[in-house]
Protein backbone atom coordinates (compact mmCIF):
# COMPACT_ATOMS: atom_id res chain seq x y z
CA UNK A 1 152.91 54.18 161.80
CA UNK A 2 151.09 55.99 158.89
CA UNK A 3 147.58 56.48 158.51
CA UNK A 4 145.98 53.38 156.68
CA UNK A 5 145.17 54.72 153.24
CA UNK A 6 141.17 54.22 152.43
CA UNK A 7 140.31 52.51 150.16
CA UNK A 8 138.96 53.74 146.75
CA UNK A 9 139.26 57.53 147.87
CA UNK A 10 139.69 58.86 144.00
CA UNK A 11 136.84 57.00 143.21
CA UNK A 12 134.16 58.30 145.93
CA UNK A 13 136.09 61.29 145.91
CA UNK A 14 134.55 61.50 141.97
CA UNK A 15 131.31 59.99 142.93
CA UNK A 16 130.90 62.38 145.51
CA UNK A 17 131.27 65.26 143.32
CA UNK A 18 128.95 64.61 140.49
CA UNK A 19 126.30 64.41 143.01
CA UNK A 20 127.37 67.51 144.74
CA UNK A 21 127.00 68.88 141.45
CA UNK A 22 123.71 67.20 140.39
CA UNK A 23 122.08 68.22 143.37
CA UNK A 24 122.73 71.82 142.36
CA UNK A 25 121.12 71.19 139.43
CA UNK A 26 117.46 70.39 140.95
CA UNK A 27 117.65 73.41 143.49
CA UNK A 28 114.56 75.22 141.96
CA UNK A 29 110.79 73.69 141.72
CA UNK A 30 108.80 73.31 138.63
CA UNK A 31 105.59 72.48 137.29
CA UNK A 32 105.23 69.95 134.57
CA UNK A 33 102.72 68.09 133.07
CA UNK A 34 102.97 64.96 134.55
CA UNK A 35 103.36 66.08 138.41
CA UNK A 36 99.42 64.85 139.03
CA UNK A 37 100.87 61.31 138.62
CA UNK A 38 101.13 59.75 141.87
CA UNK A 39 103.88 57.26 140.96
CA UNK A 40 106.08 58.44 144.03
CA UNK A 41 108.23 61.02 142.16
CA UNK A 42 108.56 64.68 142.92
CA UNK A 43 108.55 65.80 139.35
CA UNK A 44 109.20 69.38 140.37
CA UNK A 45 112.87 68.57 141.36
CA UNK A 46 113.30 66.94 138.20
CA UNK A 47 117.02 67.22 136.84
CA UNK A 48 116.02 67.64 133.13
CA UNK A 49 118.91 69.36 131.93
CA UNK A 50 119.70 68.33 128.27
CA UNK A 51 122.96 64.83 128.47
CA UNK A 52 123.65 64.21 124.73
CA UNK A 53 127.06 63.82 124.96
CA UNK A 54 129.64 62.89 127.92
CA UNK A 55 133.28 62.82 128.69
CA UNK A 56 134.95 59.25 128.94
CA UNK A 57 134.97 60.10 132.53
CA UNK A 58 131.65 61.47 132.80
CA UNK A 59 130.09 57.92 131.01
CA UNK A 60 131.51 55.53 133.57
CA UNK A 61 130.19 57.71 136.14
CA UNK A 62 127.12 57.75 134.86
CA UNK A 63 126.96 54.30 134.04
CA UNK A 64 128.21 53.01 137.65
CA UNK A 65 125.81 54.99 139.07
CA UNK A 66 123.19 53.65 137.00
CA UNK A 67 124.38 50.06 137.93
CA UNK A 68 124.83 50.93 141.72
CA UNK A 69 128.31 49.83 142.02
CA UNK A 70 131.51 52.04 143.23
CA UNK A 71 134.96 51.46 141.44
CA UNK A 72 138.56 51.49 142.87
CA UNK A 73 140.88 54.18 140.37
CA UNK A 74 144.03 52.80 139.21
CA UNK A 75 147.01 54.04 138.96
CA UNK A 76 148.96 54.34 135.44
CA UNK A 77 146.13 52.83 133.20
CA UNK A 78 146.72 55.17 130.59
CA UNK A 79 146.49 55.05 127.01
CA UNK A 80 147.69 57.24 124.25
CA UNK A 81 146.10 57.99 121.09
CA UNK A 82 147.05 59.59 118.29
CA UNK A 83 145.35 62.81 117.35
CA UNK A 84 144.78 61.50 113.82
CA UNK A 85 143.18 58.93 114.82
CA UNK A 86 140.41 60.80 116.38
CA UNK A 87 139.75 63.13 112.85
CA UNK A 88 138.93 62.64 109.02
CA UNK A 89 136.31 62.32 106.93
CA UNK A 90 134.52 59.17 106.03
CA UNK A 91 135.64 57.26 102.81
CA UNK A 92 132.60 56.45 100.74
CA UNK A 93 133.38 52.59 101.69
CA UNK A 94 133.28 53.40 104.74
CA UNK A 95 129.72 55.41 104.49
CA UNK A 96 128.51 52.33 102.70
CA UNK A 97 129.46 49.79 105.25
CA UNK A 98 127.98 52.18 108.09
CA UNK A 99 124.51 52.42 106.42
CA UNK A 100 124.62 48.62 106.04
CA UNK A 101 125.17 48.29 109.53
CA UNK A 102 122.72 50.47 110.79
CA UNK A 103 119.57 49.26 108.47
CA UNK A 104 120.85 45.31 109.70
CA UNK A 105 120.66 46.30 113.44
CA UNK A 106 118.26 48.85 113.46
CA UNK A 107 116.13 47.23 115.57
CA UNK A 108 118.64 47.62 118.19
CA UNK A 109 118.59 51.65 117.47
CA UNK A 110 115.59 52.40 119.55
CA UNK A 111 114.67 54.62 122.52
CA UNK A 112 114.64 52.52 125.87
CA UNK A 113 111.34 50.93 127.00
CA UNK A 114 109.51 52.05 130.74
CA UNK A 115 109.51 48.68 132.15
CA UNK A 116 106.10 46.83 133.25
CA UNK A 117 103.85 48.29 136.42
CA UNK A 118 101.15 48.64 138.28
CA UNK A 119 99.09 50.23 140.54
CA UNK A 120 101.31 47.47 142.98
CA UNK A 121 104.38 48.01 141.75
CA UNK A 122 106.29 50.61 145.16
CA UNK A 123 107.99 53.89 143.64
CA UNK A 124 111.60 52.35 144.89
CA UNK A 125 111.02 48.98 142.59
CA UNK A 126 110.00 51.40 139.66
CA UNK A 127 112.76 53.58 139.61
CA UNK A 128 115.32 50.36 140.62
CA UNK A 129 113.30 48.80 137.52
CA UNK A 130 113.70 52.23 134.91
CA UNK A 131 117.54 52.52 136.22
CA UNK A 132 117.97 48.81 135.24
CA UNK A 133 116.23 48.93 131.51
CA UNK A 134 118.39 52.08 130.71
CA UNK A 135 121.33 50.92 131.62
CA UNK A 136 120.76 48.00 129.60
CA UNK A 137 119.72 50.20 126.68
CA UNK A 138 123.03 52.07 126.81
CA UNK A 139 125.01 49.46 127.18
CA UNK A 140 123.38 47.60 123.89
CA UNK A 141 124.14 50.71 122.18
CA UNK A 142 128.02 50.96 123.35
CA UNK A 143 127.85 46.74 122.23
CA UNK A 144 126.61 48.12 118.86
CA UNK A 145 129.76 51.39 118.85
CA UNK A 146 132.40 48.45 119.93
CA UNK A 147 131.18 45.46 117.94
CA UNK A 148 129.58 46.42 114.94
CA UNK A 149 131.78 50.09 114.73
CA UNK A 150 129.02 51.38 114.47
CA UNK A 151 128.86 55.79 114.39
CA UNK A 152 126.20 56.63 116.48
CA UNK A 153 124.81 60.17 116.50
CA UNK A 154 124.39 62.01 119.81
CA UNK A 155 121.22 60.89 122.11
CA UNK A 156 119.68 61.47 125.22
CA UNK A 157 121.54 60.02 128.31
CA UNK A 158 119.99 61.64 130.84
CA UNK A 159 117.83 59.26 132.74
CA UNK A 160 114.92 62.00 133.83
CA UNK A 161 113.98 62.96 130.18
CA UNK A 162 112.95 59.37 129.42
CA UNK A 163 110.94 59.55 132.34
CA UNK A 164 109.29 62.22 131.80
CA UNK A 165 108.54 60.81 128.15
CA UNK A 166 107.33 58.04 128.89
CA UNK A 167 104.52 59.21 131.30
CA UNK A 168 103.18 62.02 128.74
CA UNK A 169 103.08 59.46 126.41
CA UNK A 170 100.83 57.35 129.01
CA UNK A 171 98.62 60.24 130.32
CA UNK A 172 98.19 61.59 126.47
CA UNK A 173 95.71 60.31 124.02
CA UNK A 174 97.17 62.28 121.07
CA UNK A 175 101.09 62.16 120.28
CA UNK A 176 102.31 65.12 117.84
CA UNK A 177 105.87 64.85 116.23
CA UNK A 178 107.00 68.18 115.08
CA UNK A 179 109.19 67.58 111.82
CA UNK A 180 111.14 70.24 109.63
CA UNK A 181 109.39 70.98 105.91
CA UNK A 182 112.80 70.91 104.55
CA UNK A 183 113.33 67.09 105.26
CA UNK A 184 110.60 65.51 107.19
CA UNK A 185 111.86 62.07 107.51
CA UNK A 186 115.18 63.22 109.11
CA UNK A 187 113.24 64.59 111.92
CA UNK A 188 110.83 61.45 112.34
CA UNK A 189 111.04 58.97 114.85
CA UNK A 190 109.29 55.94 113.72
CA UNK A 191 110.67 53.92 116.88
CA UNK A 192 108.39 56.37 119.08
CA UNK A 193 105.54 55.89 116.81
CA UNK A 194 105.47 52.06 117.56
CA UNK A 195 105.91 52.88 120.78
CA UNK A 196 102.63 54.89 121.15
CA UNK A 197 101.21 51.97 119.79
CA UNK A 198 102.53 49.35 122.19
CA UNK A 199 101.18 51.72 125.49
CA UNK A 200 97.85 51.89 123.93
CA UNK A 201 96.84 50.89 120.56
CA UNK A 202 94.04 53.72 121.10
CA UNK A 203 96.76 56.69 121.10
CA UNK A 204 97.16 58.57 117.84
CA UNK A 205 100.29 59.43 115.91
CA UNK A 206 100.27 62.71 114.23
CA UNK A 207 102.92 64.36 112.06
CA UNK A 208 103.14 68.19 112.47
CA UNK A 209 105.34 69.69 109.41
CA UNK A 210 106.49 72.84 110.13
CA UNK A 211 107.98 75.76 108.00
CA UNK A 212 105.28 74.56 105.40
CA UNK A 213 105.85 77.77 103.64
CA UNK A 214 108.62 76.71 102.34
CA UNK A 215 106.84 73.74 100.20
CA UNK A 216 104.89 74.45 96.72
CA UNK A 217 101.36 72.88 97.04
CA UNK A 218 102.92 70.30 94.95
CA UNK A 219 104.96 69.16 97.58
CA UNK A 220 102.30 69.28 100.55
CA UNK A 221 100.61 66.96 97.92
CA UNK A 222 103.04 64.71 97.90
CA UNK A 223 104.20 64.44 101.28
CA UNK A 224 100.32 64.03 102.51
CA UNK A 225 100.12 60.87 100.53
CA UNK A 226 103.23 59.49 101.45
CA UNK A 227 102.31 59.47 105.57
CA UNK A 228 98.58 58.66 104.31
CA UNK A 229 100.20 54.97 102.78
CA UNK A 230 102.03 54.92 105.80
CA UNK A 231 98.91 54.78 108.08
CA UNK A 232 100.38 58.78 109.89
CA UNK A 233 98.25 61.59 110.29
CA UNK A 234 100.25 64.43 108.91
CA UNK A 235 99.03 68.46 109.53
CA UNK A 236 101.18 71.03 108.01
CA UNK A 237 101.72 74.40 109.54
CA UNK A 238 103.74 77.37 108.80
CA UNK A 239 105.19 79.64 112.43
CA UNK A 240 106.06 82.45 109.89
CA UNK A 241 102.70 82.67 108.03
CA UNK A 242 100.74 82.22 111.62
CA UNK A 243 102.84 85.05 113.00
CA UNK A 244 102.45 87.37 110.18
CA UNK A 245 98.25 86.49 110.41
CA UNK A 246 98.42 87.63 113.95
CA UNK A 247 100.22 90.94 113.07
CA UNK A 248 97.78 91.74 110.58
CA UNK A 249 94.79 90.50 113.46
CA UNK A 250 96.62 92.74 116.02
CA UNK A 251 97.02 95.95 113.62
CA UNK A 252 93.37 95.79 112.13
CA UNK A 253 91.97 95.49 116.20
CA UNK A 254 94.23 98.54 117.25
CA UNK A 255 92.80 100.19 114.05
CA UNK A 256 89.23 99.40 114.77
CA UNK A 257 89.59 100.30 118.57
CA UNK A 258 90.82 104.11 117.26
CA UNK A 259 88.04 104.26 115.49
CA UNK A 260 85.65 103.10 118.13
CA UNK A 261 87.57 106.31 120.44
CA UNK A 262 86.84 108.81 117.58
CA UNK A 263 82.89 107.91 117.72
CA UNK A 264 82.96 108.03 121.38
CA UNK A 265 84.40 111.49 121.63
């Protein structure tokens, strides 16, 4: 007689390897600004390495291991599609009918919630809890991708960077977004804004526009009183002129140290 074949061996074969190959991946300690929270997490063996987008393959995985479950492969379920199928530009129509969809279910388009705790809640019930709420987060999104066709842009699937999010946001009174001069409201998250809010209406939402250099005074004008109506702290800074300020601070110290050697000899 043969050997009796186990049972789902492709599928814990894959299982096995993604951990093999996440555990790699947390091999070196860090320090980070939330490791004084005592919420039973070593936050120096963090994974935090960057999940915007995933194979097919690499999504279920993710997903069952999110949900706890194991799979059996099978065999043959294959199917084909065409390579045009998978290119092209959008038809206006079809740009139309996406921005449509997306203002009628944007409430829907929204980072995922840290589910309710206390100082009673165990570490294993919290991170059973946060496992839970994403995975029903993603799987409102993939509703929205399947349902609604809906084109979503790449986002954060890796479970550790929410986590880590969410507790700055707790343990900070002050939240800064940092937005691009050269369109500010592509770079704001207004979702994370109410979100601030809903930890502690106390916290503060400011709006940090970078590359200011690049706007006329004009502009800083205007954009100022647009985050003013919208109840948004806004500072504008410029890297470029900052850097070029410190030059000029480093060059006129070196000078005046010289000259402070020339008196002394």
């Amino acid at each position: 007689m043969g050997k009796k074949k186990a049972a789902g061996g492709l599928g814990r074969a894959l299982i096995k390897e993604r951990t093999r190959s996440q555990r790699g991946l947390r091999g070196t300690d860090s320090w980070l600004h939330t490791s004084e929270l005592n919420d039973g997490y070593d936050w120096g063996r963090l994974n935090l390495q960057s999940v915007t987008e995933q194979s097919s393959i690499d999504d279920f995985l993710a997903t069952a291991e999110l949900a706890g479950t194991e799979f059996v492969a099978e065999k043959l379920n294959i199917r084909f599609v065409p390579a045009e199928a998978r290119t092209g530009l959008l038809t206006s129509e079809e740009t139309q009918r996406i921005n449509q969809l997306q203002e009628e279910n944007k409430q829907f388009l929204c980072i995922p919630r840290r589910p309710y705790w206390d100082e009673n809640t165990s570490a294993e019930v919290l991170k059973q809890s946060e496992r839970e709420k994403f995975l029903e987060w993603r799987r409102q999104l993939v509703k929205l991708e399947e349902e609604q066709k809906l084109i979503l842009t790449p986002f954060e699937r890796n479970l550790d960077f929410w986590r880590q999010l969410w507790r700055v946001i707790e343990r900070s009174d002050v939240v800064v977004q940092i937005v691009d001069s050269r369109n500010p409201l592509l770079f704001r998250c207004q979702d994370l804004e109410r979100y601030v809010k809903e930890v502690s209406s106390h916290k503060e939402n400011i709006i940090l526009i970078n590359k200011a250099d690049l706007l006329t005074q004009e502009q800083r004008k205007s954009w100022a009183e647009f985050f003013q109506t919208e109840g948004i702290k806004v500072v504008f800074w410029s890297a470029l002129a900052e850097g070029q300020r410190l030059a000029a601070d480093t060059k006129r110290n070196r000078h005046l140290k010289q000259k402070c050697q020339h008196l002394v000899l």
